[in-house]
Protein backbone atom coordinates (compact mmCIF):
# COMPACT_ATOMS: atom_id res chain seq x y z
CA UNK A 1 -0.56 17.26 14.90
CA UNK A 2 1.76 20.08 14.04
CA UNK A 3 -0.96 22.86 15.64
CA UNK A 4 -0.97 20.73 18.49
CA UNK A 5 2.71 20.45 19.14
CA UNK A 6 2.66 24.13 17.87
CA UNK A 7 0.57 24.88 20.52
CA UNK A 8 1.27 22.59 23.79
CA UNK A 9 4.64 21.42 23.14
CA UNK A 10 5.83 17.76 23.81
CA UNK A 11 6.77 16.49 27.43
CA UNK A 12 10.18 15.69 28.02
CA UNK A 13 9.74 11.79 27.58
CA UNK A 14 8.23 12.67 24.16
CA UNK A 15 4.92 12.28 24.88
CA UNK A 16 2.16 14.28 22.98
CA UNK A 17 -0.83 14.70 25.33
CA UNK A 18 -0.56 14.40 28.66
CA UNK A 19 -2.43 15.94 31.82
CA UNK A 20 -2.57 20.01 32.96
CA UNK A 21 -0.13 18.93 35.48
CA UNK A 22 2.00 17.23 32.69
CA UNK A 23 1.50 13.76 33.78
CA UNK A 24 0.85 11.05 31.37
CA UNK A 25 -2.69 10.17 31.11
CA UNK A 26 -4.26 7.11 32.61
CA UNK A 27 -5.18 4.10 30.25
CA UNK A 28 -8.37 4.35 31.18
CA UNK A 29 -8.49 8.01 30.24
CA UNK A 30 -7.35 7.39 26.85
CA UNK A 31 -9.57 4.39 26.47
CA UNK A 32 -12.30 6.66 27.02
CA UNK A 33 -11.33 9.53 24.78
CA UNK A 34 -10.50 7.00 22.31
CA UNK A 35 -13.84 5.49 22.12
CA UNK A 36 -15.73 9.11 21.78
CA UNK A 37 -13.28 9.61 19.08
CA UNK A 38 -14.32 5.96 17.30
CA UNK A 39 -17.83 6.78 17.58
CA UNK A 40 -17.54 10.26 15.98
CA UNK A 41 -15.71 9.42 13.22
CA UNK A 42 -16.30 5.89 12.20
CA UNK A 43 -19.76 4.29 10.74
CA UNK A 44 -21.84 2.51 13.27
CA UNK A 45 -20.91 -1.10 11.38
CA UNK A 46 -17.24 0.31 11.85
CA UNK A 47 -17.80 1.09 15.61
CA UNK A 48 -19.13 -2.38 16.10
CA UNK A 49 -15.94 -4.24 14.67
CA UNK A 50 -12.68 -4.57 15.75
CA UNK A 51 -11.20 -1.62 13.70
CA UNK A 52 -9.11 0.37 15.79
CA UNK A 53 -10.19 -0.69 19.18
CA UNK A 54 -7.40 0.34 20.85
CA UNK A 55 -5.30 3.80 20.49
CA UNK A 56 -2.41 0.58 20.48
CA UNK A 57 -4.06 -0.27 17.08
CA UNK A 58 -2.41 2.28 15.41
CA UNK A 59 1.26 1.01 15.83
CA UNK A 60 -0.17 -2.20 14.03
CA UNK A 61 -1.01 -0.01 11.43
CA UNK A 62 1.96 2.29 11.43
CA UNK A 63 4.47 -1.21 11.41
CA UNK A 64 2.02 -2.42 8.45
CA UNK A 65 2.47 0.74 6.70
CA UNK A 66 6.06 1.52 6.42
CA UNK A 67 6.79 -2.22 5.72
CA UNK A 68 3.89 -1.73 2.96
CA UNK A 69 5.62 1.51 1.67
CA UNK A 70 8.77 -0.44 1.26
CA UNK A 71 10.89 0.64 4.61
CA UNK A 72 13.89 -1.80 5.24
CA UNK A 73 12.70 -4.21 7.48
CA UNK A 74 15.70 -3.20 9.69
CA UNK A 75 14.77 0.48 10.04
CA UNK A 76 11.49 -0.17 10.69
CA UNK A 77 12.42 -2.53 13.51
CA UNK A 78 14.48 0.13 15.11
CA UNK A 79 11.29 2.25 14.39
CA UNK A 80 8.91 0.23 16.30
CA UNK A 81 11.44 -1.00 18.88
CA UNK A 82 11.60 -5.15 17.57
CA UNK A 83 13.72 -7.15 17.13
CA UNK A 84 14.10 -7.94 12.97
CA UNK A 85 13.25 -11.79 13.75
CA UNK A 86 10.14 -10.10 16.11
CA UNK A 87 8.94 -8.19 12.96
CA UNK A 88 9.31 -10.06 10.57
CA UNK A 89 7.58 -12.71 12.34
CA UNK A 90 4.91 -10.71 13.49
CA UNK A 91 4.30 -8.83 10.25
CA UNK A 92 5.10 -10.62 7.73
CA UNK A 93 1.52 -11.33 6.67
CA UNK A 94 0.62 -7.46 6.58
CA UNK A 95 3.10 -7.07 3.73
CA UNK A 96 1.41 -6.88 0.49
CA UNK A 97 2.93 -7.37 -3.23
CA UNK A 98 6.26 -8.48 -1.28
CA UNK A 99 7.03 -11.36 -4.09
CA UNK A 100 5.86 -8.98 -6.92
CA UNK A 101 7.96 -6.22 -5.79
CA UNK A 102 10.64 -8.46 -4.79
CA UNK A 103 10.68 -9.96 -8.82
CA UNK A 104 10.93 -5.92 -9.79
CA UNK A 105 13.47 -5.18 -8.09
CA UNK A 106 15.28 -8.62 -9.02
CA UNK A 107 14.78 -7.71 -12.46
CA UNK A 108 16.03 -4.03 -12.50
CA UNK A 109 19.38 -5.51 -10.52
CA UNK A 110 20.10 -8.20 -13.59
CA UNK A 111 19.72 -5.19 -16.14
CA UNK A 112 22.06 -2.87 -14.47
């Protein structure tokens, strides 16, 4: 990602990749680059599932991972553009080892 912004810069509205003329790309442009991509680097069973169907799958994943990685649930909703209530909501279920790490972090406040 670096080389790339190295190399071509990032539009004005942020964007990353966009057209030689500088125009965002179509969704249908990037649904088809994103299924070449899918097929080249995923395992046939892989392809055939829902795994990252859509390039929009990765901001599931992104959401899922900072909450996972322990990111206030408040940055990460400013991250991702949600409301708290709207993440929380939405994500809650993605967060794994919440009540264990939740009972850690209870613990290390009572032996302060």
């Amino acid at each position: 990602m670096r080389a790339h912004i190295s190399r071509y810069g990032v539009a004005d509205d942020g964007r990353l990749f966009r057209t030689s003329k500088g125009k965002p790309f179509s969704s249908s442009a990037y649904s088809g680059v994103w299924q070449q991509a899918r097929r080249a680097v995923l395992a046939a069973e892989q392809v055939a599932s829902p795994l990252a169907a859509r390039p929009y799958d990765l901001r599931h994943a992104a959401v899922s991972l900072w909450l996972n990685a322990g990111v206030s649930a408040t940055e990460v909703a400013q991250r991702a553009g949600h409301s708290v209530d709207v993440l929380l909501r939405v994500y809650a279920k993605c967060i794994e080892g919440q009540q264990s790490r939740a009972n850690r972090k209870i613990g290390e406040a009572l032996n302060d």
